[in-house]
C-alpha atoms as a PDB file:
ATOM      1  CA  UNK A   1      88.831  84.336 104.465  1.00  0.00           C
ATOM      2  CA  UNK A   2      90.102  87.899 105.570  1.00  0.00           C
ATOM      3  CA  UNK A   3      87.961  90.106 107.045  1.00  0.00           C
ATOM      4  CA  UNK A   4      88.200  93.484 108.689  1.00  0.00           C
ATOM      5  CA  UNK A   5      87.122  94.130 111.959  1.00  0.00           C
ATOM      6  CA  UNK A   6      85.098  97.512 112.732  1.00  0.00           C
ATOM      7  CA  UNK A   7      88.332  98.860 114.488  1.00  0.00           C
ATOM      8  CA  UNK A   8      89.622  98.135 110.844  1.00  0.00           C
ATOM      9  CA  UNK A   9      91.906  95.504 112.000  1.00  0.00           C
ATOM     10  CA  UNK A  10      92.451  92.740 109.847  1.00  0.00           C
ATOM     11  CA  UNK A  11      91.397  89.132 111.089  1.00  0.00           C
ATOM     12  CA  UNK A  12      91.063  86.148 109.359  1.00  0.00           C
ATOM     13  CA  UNK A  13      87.747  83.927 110.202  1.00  0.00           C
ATOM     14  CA  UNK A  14      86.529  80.980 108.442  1.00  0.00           C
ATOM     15  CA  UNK A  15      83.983  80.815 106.128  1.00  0.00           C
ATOM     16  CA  UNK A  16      81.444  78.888 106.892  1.00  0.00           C
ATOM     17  CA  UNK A  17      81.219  75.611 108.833  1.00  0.00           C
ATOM     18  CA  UNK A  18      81.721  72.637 105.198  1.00  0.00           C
ATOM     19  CA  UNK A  19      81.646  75.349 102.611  1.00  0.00           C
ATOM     20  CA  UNK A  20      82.469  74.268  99.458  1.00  0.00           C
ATOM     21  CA  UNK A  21      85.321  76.636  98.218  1.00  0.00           C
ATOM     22  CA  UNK A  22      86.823  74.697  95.113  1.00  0.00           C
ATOM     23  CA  UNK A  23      84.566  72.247  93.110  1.00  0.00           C
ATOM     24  CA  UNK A  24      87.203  70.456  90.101  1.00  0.00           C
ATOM     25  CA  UNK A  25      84.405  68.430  87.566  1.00  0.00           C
ATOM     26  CA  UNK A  26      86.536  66.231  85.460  1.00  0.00           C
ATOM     27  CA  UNK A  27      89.379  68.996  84.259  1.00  0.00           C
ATOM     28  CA  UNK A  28      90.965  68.311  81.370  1.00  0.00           C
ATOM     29  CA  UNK A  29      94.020  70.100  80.077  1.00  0.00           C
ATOM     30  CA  UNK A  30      96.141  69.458  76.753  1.00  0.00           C
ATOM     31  CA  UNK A  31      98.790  70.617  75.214  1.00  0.00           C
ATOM     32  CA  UNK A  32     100.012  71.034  71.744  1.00  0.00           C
ATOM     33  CA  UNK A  33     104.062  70.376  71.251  1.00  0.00           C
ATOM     34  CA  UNK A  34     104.553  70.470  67.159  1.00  0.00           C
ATOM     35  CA  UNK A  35     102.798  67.341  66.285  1.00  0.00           C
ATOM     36  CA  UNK A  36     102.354  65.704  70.013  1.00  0.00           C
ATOM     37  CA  UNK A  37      99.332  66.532  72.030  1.00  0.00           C
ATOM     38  CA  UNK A  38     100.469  66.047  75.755  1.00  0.00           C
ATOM     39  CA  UNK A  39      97.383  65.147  78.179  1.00  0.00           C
ATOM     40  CA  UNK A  40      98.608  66.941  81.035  1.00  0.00           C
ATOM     41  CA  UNK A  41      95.709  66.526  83.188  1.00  0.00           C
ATOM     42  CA  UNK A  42      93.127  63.082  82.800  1.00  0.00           C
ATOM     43  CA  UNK A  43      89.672  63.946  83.896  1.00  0.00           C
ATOM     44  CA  UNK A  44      90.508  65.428  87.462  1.00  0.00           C
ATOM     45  CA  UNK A  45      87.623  65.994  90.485  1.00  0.00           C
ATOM     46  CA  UNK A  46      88.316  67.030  93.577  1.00  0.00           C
ATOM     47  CA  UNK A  47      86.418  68.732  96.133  1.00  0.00           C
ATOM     48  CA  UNK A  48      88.443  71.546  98.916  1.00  0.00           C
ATOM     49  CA  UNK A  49      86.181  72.889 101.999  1.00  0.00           C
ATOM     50  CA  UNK A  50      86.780  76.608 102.750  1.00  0.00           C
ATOM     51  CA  UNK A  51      89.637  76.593 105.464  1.00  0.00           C
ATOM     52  CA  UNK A  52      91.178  73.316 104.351  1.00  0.00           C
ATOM     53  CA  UNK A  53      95.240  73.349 104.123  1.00  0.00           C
ATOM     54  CA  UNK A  54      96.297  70.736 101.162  1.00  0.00           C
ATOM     55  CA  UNK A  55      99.387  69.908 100.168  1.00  0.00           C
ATOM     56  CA  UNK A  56      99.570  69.058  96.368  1.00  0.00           C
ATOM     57  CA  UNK A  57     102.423  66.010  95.754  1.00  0.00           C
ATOM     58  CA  UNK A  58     103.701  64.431  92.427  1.00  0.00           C
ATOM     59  CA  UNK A  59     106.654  64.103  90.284  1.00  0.00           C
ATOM     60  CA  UNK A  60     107.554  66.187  87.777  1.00  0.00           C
ATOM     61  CA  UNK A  61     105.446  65.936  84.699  1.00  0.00           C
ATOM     62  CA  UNK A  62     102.516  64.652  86.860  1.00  0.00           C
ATOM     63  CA  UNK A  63     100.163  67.123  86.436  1.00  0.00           C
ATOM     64  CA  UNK A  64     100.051  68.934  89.989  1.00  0.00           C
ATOM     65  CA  UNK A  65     101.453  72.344  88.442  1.00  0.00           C
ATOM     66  CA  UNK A  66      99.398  72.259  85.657  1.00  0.00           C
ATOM     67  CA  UNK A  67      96.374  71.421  88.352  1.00  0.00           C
ATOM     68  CA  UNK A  68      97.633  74.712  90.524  1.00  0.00           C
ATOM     69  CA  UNK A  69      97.903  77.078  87.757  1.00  0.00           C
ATOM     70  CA  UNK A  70      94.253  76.354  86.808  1.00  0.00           C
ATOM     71  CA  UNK A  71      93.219  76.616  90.293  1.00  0.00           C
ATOM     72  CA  UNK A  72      94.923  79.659  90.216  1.00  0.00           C
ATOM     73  CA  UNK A  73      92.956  81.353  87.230  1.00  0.00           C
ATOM     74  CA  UNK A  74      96.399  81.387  85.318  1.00  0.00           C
ATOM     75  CA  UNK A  75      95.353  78.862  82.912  1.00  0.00           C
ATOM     76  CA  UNK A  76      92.053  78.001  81.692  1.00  0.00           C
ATOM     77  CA  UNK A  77      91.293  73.723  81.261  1.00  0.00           C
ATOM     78  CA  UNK A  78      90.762  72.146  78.069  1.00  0.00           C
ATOM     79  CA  UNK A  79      87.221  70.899  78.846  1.00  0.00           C
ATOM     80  CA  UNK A  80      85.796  70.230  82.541  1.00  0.00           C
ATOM     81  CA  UNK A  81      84.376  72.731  85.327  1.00  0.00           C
ATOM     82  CA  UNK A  82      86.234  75.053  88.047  1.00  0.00           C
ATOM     83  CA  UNK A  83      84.017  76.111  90.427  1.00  0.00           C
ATOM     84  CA  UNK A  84      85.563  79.084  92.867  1.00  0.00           C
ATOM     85  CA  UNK A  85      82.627  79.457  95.631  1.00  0.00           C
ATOM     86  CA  UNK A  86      80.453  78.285  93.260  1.00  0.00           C
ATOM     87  CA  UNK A  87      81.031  80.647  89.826  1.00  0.00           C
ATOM     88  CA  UNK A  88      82.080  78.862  86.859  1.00  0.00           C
ATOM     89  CA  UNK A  89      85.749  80.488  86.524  1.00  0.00           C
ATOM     90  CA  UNK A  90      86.632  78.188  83.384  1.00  0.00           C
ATOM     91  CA  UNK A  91      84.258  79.974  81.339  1.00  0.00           C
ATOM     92  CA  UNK A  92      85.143  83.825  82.580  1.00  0.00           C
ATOM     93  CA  UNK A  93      87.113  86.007  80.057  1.00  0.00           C
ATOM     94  CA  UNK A  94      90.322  87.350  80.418  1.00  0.00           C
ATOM     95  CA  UNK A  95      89.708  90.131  82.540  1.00  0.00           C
ATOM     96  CA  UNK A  96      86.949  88.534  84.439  1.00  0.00           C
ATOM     97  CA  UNK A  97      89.829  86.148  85.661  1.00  0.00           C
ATOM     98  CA  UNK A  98      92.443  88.794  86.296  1.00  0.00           C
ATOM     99  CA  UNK A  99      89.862  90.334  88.910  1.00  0.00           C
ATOM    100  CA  UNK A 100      89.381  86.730  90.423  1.00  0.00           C
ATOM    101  CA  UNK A 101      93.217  86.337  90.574  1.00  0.00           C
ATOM    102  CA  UNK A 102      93.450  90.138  92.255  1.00  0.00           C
ATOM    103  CA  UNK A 103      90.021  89.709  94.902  1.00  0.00           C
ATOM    104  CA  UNK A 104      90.073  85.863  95.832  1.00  0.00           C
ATOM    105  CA  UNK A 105      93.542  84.480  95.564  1.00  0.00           C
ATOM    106  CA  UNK A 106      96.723  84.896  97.148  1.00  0.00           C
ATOM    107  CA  UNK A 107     100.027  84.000  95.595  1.00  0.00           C
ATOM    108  CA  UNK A 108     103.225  82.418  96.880  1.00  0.00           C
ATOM    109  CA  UNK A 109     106.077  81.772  94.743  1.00  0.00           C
ATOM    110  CA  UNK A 110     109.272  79.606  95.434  1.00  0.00           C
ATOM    111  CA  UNK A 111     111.489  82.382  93.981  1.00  0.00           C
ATOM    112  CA  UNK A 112     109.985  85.420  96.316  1.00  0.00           C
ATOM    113  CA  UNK A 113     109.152  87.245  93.077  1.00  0.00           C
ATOM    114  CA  UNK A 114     110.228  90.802  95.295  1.00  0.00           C
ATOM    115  CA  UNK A 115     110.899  93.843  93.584  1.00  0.00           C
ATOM    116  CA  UNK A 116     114.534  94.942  94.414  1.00  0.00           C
ATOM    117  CA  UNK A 117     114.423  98.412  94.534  1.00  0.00           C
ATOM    118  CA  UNK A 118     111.033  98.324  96.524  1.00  0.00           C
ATOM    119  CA  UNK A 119     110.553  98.417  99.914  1.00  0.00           C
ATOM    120  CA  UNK A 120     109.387  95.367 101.983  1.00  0.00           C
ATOM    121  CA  UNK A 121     106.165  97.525 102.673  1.00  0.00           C
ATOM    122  CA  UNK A 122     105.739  99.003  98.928  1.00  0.00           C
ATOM    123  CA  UNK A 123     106.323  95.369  97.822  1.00  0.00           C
ATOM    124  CA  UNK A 124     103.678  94.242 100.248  1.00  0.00           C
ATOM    125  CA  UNK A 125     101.268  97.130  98.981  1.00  0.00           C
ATOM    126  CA  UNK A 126     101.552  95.936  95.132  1.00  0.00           C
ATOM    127  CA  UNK A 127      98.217  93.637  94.906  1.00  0.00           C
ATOM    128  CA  UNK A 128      96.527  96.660  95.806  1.00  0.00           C
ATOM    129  CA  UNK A 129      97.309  98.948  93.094  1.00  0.00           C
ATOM    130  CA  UNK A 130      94.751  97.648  91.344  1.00  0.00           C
ATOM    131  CA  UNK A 131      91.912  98.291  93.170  1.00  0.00           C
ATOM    132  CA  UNK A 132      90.229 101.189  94.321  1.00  0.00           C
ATOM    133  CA  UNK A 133      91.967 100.869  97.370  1.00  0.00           C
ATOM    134  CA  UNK A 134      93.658 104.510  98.472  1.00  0.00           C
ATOM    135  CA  UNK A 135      97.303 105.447  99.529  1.00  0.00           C
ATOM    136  CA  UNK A 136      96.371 105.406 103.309  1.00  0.00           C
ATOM    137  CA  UNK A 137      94.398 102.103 103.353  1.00  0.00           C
ATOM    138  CA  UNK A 138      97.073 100.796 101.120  1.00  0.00           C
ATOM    139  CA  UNK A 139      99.587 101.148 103.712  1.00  0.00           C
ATOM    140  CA  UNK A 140      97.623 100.662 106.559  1.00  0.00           C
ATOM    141  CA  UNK A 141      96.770  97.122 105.457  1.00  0.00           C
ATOM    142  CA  UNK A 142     100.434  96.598 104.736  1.00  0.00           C
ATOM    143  CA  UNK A 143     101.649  97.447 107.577  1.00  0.00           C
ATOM    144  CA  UNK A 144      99.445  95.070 109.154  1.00  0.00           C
ATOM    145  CA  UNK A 145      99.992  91.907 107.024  1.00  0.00           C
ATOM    146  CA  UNK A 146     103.682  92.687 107.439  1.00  0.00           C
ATOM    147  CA  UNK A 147     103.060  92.690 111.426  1.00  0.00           C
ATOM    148  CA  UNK A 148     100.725  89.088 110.740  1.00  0.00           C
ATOM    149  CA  UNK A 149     104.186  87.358 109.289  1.00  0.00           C
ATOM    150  CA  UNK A 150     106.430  88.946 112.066  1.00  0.00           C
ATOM    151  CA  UNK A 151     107.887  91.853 109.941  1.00  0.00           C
ATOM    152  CA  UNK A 152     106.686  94.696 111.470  1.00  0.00           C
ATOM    153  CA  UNK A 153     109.920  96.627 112.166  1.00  0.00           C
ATOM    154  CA  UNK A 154     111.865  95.838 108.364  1.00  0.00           C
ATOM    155  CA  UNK A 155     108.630  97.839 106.631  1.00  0.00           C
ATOM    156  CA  UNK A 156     111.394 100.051 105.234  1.00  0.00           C
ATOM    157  CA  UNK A 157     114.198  97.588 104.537  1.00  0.00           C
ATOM    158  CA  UNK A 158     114.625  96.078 100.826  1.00  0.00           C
ATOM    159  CA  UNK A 159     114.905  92.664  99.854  1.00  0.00           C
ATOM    160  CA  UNK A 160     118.673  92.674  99.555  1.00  0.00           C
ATOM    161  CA  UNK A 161     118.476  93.567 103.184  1.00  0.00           C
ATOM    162  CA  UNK A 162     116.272  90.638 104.083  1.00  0.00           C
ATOM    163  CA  UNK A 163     117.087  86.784 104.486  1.00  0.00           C
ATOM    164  CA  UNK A 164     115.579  84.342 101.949  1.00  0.00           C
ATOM    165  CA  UNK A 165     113.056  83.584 105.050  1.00  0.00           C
ATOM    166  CA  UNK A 166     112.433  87.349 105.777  1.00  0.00           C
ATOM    167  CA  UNK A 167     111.956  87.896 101.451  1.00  0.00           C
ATOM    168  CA  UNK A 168     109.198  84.848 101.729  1.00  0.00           C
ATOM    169  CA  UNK A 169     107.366  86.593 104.576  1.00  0.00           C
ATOM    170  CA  UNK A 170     107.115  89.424 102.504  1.00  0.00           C
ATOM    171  CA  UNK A 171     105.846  87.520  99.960  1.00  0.00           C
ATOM    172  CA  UNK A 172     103.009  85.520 102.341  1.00  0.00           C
ATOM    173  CA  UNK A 173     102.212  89.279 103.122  1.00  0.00           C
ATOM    174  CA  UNK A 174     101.802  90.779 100.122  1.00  0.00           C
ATOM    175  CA  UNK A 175      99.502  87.670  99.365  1.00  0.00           C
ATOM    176  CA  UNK A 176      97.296  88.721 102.115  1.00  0.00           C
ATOM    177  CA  UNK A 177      96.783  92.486 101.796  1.00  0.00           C
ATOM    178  CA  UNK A 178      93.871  91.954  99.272  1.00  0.00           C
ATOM    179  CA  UNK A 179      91.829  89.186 101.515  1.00  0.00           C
ATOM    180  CA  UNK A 180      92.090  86.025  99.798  1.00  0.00           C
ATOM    181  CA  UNK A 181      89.460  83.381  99.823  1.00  0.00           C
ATOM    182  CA  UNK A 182      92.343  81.243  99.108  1.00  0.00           C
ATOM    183  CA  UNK A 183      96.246  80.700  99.442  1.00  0.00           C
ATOM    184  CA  UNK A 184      98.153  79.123  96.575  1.00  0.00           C
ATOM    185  CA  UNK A 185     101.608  78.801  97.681  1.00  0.00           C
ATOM    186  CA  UNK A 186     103.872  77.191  94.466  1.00  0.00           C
ATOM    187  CA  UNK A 187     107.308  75.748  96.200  1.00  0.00           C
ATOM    188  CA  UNK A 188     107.192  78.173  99.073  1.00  0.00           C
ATOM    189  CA  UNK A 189     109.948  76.532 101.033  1.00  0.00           C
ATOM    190  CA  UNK A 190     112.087  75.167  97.826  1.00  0.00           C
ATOM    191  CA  UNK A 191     115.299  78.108  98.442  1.00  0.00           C
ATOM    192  CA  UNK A 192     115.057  77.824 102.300  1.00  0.00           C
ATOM    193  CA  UNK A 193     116.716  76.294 104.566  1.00  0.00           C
ATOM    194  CA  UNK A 194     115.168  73.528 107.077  1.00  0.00           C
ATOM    195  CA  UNK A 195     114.203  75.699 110.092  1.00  0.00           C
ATOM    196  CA  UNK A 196     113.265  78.598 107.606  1.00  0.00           C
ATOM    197  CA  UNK A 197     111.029  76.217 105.627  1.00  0.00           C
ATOM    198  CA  UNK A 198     109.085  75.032 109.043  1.00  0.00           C
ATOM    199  CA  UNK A 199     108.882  79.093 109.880  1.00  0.00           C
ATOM    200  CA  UNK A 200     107.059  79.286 107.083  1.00  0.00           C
ATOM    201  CA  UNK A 201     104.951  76.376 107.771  1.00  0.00           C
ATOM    202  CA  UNK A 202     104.107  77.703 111.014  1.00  0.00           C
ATOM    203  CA  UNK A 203     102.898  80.520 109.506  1.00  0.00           C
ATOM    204  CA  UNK A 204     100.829  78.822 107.071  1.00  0.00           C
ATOM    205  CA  UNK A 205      99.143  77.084 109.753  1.00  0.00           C
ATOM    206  CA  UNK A 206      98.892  80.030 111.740  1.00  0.00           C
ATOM    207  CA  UNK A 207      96.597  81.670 109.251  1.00  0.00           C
ATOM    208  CA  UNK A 208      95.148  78.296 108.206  1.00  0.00           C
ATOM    209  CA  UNK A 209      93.768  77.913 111.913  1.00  0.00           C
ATOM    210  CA  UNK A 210      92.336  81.644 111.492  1.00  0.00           C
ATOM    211  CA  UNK A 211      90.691  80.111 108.818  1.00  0.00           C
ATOM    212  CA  UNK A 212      92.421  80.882 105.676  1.00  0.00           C
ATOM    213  CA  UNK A 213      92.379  78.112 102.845  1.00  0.00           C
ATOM    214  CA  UNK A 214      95.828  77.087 102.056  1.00  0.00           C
ATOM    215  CA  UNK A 215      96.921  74.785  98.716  1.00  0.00           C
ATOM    216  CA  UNK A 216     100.484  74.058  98.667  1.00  0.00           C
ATOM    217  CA  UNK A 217     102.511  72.786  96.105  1.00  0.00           C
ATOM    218  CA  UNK A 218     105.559  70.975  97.399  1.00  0.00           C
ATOM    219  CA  UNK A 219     108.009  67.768  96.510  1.00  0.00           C
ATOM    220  CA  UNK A 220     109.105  67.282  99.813  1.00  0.00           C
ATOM    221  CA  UNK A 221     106.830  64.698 101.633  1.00  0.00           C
ATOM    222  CA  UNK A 222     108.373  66.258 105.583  1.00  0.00           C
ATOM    223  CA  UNK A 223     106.990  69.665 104.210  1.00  0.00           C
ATOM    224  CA  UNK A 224     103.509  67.702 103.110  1.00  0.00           C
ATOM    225  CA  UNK A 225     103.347  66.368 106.416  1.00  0.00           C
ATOM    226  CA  UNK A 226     102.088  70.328 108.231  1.00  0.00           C
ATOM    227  CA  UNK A 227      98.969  69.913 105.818  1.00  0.00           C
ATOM    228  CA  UNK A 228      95.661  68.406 106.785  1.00  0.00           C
ATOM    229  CA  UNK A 229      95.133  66.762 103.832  1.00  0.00           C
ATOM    230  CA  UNK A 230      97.738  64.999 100.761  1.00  0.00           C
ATOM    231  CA  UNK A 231      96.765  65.045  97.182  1.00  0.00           C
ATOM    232  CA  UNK A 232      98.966  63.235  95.197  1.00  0.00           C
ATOM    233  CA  UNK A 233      99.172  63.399  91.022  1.00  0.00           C
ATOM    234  CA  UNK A 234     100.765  60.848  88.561  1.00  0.00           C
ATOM    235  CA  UNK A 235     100.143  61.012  84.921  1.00  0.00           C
ATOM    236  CA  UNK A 236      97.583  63.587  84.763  1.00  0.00           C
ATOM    237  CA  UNK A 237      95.204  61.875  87.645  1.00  0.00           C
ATOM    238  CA  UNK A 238      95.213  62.175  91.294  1.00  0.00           C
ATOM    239  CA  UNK A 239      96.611  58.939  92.591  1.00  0.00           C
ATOM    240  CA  UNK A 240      96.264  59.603  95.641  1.00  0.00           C
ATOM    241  CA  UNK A 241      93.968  61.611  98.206  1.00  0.00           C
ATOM    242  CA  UNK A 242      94.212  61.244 101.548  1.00  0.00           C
ATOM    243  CA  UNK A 243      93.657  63.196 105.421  1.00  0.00           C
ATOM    244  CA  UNK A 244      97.182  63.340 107.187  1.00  0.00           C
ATOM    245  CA  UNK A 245      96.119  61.609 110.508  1.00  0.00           C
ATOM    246  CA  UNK A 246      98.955  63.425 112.485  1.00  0.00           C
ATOM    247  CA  UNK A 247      99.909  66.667 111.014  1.00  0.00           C
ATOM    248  CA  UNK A 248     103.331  67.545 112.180  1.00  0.00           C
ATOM    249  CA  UNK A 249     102.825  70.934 114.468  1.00  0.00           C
ATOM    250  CA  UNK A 250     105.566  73.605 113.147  1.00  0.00           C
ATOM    251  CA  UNK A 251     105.899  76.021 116.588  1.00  0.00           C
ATOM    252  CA  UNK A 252     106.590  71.956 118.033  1.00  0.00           C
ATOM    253  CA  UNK A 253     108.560  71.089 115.780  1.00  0.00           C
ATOM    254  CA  UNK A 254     110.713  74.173 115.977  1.00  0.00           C
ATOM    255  CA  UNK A 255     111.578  73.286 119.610  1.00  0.00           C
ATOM    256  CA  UNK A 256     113.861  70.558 118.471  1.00  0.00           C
ATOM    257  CA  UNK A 257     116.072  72.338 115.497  1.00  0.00           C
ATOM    258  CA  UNK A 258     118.915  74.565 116.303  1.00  0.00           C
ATOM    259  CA  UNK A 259     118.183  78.428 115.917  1.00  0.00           C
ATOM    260  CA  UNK A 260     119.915  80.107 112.869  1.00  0.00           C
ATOM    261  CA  UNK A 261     120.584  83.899 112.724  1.00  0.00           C
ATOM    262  CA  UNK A 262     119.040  86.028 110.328  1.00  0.00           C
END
């Protein structure tokens, strides 16, 4: 969880010691597809402590997206309980949800999902523009996540001046600004390349070890492997949940791979 300091400095601190951050009773989710109903989740429960880092497996079609965009607030379950820090989000309305989406969680995409004719610091500033945040805190606390995911000095630059690795920074930034409770990051490392992808990782654990919760979508088991924890989904259920015993360390593992320039 993101707090700020009283020198107004952004920090990230864990909250509480076992907190219950995501309760999952039995989701259901189906879909209608002209005269097929698809079951794309099965009765689902899981339980995620605040300042946990999962990594969400499974092949396509096996539920884990659907799972993540509930988890997200961007889709509401067909029957079943979400509980984020304890409210019932599957019953909220609409706009109930959007400020969920806006206060609690942060958002990263595989595709960057950057403005192009917007700075890297007026991208990063964008979750904030709806709150009652003002122009100087907005860029204040830009400036700052920017400086958390080592971009402190290409505030100014646009995404076609950034690498795909720079662009995803941006990205874990602007997901920060509004002080998550939680991280959703969908593919974050699909359109990088291997060192990139474990830069990202070692961000990701960076801020997971400041105590920021972290779900991760990913099909790549090496990527799975920097989480504490696997979840895996096949045919609407979780097959599979399990502690990684070993995570891999990214600043460790970046020792052994060959530096590529920006």
């Amino acid at each position: 969880m993101v707090i700020v300091n009283s020198d107004k400095t952004p920090n990230l601190l864990v909250a509480g010691v076992n907190t219950l951050l995501v309760e999952v009773h039995d989701i259901r989710k189906n879909y209608q597809l002209g005269e097929t109903e698809v079951h794309a989740l099965r009765g689902v429960n899981v339980s995620i402590q605040a300042g946990d880092f999962v990594a969400i497996m499974g092949a396509s079609g096996s539920g884990k997206s659907t799972f993540m965009n509930i988890l997200g607030c961007l889709d509401k379950p067909t029957s079943g309980k979400y509980l984020l820090e304890g409210t019932d989000v599957s019953e909220l309305a609409k706009k109930e949800l959007a400020r969920v989406r806006n206060q609690k969680i942060g958002f990263v995409f595989q595709g960057f999902n950057l403005l192009g004719r917007t700075t890297a610091l007026e991208n990063t500033e964008l979750p904030m523009l709806y709150s009652k945040t003002n122009k100087d805190d907005r860029e204040r606390r830009a400036r700052e996540a920017l400086v958390q995911v080592g971009l402190g000095d290409r505030a100014d630059h646009f995404p076609s001046q950034l690498s795909g690795g720079q662009q995803q920074r941006v990205a874990i930034a602007r997901a920060l600004v509004n002080q998550p409770r939680m991280l959703l990051a969908d593919e974050p490392t699909g359109n990088l390349d291997s060192r990139t992808s474990v830069e990202v990782m070692e961000i990701f654990q960076r801020l997971n070890a400041e105590g920021l919760t972290i779900i991760l979508v990913t099909h790549e088991p090496d990527i799975a492997q920097f989480a504490k924890r696997e979840i895996v989904f096949r045919d609407g259920q979780i097959k599979r949940d399990d502690v990684v015993e070993i995570p891999h360390i990214a600043s460790e593992v970046l020792k052994t791979m060959p530096t590529i320039k920006d």
